[in-house]
PDB file of N, CA and C in Angstrom:
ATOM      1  N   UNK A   1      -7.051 -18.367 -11.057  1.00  0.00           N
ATOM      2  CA  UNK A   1      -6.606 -19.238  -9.982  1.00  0.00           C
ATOM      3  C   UNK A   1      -5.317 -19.927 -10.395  1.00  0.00           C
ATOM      4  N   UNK A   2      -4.494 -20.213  -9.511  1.00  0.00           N
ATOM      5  CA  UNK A   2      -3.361 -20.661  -9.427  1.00  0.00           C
ATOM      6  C   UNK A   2      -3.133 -22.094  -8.577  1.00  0.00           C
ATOM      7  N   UNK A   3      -2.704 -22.850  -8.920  1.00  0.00           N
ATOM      8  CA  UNK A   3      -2.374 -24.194  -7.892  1.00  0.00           C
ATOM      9  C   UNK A   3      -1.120 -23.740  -7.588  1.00  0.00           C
ATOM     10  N   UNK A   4      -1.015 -24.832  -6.068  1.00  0.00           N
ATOM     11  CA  UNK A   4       0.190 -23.916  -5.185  1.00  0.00           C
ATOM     12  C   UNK A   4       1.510 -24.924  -6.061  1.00  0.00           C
ATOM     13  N   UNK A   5       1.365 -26.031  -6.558  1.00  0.00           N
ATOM     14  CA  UNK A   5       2.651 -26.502  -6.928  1.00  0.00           C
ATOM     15  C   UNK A   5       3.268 -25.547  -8.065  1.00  0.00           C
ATOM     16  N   UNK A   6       2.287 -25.056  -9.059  1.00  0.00           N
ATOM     17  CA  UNK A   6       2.700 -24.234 -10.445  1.00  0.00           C
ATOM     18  C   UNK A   6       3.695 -22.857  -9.708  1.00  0.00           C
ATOM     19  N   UNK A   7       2.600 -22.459  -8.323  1.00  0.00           N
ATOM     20  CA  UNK A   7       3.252 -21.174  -8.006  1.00  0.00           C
ATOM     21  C   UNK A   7       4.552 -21.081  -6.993  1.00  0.00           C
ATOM     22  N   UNK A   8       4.716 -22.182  -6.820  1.00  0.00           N
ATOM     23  CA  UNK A   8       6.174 -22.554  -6.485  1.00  0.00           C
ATOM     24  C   UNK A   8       7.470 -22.152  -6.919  1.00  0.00           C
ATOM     25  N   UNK A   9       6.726 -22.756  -8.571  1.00  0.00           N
ATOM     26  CA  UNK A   9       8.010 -22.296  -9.366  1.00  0.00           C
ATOM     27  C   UNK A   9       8.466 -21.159 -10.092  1.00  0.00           C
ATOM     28  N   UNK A  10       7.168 -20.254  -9.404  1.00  0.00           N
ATOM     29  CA  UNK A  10       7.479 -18.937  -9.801  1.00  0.00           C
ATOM     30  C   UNK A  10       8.175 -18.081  -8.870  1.00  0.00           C
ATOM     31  N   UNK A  11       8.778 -18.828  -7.760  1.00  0.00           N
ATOM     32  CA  UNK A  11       9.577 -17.836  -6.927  1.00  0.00           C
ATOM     33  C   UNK A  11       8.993 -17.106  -6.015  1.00  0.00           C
ATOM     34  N   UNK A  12       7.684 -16.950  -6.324  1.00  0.00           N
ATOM     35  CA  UNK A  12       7.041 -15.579  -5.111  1.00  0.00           C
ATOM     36  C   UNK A  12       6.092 -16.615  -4.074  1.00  0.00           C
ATOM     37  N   UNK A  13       6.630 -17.743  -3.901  1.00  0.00           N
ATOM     38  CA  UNK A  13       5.377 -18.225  -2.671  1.00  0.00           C
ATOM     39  C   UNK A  13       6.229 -19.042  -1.729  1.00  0.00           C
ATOM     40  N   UNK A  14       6.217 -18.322  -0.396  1.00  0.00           N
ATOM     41  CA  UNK A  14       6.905 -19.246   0.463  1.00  0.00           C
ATOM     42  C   UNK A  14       6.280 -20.413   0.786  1.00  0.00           C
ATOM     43  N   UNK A  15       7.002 -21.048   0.628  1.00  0.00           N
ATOM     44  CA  UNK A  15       7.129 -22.542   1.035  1.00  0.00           C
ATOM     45  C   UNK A  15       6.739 -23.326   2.155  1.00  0.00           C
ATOM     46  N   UNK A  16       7.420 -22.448   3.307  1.00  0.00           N
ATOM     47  CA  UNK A  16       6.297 -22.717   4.496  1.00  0.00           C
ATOM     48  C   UNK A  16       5.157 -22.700   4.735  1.00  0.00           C
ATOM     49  N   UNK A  17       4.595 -21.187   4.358  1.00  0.00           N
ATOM     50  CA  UNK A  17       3.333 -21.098   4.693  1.00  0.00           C
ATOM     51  C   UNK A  17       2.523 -21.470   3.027  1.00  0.00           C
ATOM     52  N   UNK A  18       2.812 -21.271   2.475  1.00  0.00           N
ATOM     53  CA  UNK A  18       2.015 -21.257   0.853  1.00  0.00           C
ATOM     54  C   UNK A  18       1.216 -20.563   0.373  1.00  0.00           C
ATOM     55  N   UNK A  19       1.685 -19.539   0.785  1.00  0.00           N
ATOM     56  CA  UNK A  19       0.942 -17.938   0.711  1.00  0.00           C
ATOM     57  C   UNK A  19       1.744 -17.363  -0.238  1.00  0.00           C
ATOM     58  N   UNK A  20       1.487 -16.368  -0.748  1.00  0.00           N
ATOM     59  CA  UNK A  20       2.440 -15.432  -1.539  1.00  0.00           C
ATOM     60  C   UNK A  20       3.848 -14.839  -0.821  1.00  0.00           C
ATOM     61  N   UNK A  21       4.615 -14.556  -1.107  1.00  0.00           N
ATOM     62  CA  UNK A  21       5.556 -13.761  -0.384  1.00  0.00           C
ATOM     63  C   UNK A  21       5.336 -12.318  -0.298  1.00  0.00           C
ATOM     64  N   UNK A  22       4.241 -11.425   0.653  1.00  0.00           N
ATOM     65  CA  UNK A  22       4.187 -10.141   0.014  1.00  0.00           C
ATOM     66  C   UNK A  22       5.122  -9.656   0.442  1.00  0.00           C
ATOM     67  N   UNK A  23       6.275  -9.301   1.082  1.00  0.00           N
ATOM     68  CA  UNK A  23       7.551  -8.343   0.990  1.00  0.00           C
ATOM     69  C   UNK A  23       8.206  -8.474  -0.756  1.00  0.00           C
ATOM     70  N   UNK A  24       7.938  -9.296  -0.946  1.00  0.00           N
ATOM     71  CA  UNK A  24       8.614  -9.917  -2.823  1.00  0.00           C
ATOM     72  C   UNK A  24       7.636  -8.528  -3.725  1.00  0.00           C
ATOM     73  N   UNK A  25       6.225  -9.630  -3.449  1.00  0.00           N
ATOM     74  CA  UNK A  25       5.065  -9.248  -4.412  1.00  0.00           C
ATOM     75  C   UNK A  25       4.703  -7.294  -4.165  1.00  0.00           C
ATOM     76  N   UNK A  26       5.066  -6.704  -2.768  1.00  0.00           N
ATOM     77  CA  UNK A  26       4.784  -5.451  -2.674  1.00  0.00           C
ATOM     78  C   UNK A  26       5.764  -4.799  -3.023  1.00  0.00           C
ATOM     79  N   UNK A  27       7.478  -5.184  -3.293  1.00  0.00           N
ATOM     80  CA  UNK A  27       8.304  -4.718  -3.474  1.00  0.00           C
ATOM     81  C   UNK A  27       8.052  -4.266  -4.681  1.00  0.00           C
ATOM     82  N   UNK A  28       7.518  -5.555  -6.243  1.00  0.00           N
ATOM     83  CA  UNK A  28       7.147  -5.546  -7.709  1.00  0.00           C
ATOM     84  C   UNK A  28       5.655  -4.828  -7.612  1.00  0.00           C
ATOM     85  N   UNK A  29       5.099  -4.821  -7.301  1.00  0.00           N
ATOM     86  CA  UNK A  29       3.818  -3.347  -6.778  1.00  0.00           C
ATOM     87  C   UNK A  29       3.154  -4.810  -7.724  1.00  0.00           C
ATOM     88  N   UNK A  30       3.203  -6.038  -7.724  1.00  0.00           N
ATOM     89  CA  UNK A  30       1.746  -7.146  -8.177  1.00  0.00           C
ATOM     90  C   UNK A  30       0.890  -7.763  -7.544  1.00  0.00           C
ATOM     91  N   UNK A  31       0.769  -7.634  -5.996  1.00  0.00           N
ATOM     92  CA  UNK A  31      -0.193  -8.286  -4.778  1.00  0.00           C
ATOM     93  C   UNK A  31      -1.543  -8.116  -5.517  1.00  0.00           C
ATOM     94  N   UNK A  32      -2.030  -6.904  -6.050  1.00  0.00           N
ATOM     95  CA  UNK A  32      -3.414  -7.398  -6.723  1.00  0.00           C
ATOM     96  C   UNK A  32      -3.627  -7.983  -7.910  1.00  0.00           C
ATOM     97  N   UNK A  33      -2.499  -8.092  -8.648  1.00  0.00           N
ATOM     98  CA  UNK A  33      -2.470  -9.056  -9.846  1.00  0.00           C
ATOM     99  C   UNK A  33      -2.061 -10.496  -9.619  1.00  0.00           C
ATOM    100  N   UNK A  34      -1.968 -10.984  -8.398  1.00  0.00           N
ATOM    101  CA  UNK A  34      -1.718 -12.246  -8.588  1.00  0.00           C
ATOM    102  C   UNK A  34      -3.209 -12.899  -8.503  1.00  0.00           C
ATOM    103  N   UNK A  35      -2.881 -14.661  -9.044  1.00  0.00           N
ATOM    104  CA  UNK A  35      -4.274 -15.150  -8.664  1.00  0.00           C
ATOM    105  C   UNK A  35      -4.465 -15.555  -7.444  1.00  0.00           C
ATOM    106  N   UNK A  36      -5.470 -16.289  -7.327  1.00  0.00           N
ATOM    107  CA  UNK A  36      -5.800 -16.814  -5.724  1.00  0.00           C
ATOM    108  C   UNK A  36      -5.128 -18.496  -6.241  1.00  0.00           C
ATOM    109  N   UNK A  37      -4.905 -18.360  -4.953  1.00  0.00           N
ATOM    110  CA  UNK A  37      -4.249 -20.276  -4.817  1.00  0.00           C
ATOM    111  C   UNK A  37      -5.176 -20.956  -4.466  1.00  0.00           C
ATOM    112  N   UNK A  38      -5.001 -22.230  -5.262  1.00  0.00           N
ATOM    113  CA  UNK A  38      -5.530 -23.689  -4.769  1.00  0.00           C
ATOM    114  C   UNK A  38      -4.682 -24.240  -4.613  1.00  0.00           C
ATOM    115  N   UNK A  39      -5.343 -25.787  -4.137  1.00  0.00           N
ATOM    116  CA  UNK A  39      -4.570 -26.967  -4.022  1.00  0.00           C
ATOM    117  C   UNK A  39      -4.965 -27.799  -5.309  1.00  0.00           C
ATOM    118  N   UNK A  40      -3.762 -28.470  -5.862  1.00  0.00           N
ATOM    119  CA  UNK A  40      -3.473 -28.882  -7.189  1.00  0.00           C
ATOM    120  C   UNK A  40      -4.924 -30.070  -7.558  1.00  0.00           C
ATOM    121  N   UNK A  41      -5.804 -30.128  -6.388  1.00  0.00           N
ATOM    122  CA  UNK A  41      -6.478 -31.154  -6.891  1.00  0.00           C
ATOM    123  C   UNK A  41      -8.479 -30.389  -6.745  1.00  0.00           C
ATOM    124  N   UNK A  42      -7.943 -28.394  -7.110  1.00  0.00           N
ATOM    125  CA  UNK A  42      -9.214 -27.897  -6.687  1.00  0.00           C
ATOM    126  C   UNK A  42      -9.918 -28.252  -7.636  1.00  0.00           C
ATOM    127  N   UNK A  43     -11.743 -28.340  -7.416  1.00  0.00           N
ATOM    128  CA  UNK A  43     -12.633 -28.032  -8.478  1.00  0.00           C
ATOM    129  C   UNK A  43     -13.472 -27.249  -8.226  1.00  0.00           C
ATOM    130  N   UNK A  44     -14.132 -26.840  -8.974  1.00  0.00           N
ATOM    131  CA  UNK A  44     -15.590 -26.067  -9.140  1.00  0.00           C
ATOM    132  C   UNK A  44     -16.619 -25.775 -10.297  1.00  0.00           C
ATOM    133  N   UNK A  45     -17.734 -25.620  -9.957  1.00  0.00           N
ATOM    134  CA  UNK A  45     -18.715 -26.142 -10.825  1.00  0.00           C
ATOM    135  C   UNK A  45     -18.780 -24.361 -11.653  1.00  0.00           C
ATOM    136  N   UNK A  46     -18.935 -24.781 -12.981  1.00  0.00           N
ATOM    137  CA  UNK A  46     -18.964 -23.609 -13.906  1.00  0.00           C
ATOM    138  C   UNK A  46     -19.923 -23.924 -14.906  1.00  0.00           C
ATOM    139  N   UNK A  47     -21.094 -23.059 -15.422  1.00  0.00           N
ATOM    140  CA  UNK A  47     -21.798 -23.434 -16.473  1.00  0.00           C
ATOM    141  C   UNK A  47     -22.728 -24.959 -16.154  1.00  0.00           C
ATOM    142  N   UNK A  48     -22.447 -25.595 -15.127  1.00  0.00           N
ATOM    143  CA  UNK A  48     -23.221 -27.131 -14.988  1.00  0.00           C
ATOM    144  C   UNK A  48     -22.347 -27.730 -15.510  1.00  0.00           C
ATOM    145  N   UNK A  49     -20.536 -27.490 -15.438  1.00  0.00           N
ATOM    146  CA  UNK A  49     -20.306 -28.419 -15.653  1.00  0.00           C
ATOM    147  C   UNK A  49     -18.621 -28.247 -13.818  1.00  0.00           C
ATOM    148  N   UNK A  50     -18.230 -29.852 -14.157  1.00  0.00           N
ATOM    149  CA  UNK A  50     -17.248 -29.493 -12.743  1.00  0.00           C
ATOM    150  C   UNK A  50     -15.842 -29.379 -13.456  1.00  0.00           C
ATOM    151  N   UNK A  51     -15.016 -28.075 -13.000  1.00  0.00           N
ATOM    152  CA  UNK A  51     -14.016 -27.738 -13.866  1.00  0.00           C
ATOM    153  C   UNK A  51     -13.133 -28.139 -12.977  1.00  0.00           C
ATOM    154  N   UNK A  52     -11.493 -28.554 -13.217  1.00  0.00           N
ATOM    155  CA  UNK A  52     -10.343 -28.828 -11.970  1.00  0.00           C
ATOM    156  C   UNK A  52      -9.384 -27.934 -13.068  1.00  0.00           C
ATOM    157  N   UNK A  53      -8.825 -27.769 -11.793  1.00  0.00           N
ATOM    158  CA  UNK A  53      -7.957 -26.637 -12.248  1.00  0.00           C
ATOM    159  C   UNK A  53      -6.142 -27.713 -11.914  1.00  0.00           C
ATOM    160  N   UNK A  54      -5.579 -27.955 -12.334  1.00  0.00           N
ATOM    161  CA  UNK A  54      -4.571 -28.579 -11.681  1.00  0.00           C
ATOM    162  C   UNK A  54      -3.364 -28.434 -12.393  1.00  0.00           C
ATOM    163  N   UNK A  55      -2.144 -28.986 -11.686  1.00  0.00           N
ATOM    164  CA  UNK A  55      -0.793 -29.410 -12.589  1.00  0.00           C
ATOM    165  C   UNK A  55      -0.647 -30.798 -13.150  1.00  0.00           C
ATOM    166  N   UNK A  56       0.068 -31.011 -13.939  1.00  0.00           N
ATOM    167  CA  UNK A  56       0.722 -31.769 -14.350  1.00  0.00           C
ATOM    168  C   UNK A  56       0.594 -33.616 -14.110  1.00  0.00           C
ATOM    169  N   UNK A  57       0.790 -33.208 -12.850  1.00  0.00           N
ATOM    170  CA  UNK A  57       0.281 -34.520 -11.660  1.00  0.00           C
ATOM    171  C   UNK A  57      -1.176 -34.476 -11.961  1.00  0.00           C
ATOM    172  N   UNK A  58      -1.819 -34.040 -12.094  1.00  0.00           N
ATOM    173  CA  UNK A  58      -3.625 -33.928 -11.654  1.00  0.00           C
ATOM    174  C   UNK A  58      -4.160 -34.430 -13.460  1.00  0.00           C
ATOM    175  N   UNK A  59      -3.215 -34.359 -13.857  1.00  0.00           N
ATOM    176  CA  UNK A  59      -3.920 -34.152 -15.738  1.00  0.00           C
ATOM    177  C   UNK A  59      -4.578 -35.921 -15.859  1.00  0.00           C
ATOM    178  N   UNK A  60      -3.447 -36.892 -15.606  1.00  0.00           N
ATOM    179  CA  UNK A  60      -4.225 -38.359 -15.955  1.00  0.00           C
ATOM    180  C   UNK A  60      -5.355 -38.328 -15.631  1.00  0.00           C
ATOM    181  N   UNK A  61      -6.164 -37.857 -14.006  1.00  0.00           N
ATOM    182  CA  UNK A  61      -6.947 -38.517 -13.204  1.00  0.00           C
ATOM    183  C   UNK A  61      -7.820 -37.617 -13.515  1.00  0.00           C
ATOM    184  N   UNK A  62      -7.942 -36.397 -14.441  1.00  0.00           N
ATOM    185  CA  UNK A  62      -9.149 -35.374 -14.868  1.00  0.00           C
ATOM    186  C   UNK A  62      -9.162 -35.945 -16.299  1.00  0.00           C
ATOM    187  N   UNK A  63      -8.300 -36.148 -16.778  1.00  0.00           N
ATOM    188  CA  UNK A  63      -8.575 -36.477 -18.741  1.00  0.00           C
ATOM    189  C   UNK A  63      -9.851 -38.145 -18.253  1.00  0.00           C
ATOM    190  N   UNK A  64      -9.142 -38.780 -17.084  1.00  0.00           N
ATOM    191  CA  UNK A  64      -9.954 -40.192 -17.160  1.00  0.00           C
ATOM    192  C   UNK A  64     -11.436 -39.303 -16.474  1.00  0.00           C
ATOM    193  N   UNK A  65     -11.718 -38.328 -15.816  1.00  0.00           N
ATOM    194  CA  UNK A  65     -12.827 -38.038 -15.844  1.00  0.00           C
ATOM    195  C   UNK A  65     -13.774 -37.573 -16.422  1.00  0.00           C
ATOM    196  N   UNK A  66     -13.114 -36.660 -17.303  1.00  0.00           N
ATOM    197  CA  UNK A  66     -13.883 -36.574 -18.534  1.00  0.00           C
ATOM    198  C   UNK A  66     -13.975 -37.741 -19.551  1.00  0.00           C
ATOM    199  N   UNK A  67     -13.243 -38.414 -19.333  1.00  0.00           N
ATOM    200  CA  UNK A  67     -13.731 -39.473 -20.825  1.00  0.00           C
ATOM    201  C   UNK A  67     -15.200 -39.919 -20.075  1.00  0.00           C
ATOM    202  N   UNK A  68     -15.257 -39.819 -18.754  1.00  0.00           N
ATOM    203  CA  UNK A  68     -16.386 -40.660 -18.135  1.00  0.00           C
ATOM    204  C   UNK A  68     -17.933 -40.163 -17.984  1.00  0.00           C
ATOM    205  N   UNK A  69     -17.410 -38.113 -18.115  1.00  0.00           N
ATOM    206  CA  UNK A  69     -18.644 -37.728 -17.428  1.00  0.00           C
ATOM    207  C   UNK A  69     -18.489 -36.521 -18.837  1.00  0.00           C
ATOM    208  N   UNK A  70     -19.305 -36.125 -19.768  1.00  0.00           N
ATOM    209  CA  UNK A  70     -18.709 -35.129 -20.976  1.00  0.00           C
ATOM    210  C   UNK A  70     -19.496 -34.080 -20.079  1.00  0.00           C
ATOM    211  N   UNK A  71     -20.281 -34.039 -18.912  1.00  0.00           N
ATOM    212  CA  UNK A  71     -20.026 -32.737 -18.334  1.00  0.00           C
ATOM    213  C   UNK A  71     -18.620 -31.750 -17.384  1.00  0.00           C
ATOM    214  N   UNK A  72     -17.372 -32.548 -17.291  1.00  0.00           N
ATOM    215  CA  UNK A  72     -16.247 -32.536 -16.979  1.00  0.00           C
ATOM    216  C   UNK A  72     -15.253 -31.597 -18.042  1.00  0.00           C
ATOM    217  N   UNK A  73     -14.754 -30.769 -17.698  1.00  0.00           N
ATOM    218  CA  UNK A  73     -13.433 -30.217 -18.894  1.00  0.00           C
ATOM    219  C   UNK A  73     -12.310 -30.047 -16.958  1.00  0.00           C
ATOM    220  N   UNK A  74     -10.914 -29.950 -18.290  1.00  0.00           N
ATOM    221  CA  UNK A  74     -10.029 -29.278 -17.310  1.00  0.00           C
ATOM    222  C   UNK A  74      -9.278 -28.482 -18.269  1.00  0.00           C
ATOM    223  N   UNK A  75      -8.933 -27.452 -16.680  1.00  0.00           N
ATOM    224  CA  UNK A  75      -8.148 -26.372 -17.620  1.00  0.00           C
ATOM    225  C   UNK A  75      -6.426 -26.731 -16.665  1.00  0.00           C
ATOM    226  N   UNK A  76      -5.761 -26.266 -17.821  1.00  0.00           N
ATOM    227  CA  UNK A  76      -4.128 -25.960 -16.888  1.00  0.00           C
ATOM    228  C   UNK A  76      -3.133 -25.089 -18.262  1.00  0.00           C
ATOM    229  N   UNK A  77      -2.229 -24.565 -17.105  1.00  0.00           N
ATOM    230  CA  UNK A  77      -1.487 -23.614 -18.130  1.00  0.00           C
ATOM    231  C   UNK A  77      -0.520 -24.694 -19.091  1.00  0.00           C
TER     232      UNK A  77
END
């Protein structure tokens, strides 16, 4: 999974809609290698525990959730 702000800055996601660009992505033959998008503030529950996936922006307000709940991790690139 991908958050839509990270995939911004990779050039292949229009802006308007916040979808991939597939004329880009089918041109480079990667439409099935990309990930699926979220929004920078997704979560979901993995193992019993709740994972967020986010950028940069999202990191304070998940590190203060895990200090709170040690069933909490986050991941980001």
């Amino acid at each position: 999974m991908q958050d839509i702000n990270t995939a911004l800055e990779w050039g292949l996601l229009n802006s308007k809609t916040m979808e991939w660009e597939l004329q880009t992505v089918q041109e480079l033959e990667i439409e099935t290698r990309l990930p699926e998008l979220v929004q920078p503030e997704y979560s979901c529950e993995y193992r019993n525990m709740a994972v967020s996936i986010g950028t940069v922006d999202t990191i304070v307000s998940a590190m203060g959730s895990i200090s709170l709940d040690p069933n909490k991790f986050f991941i980001t690139n």
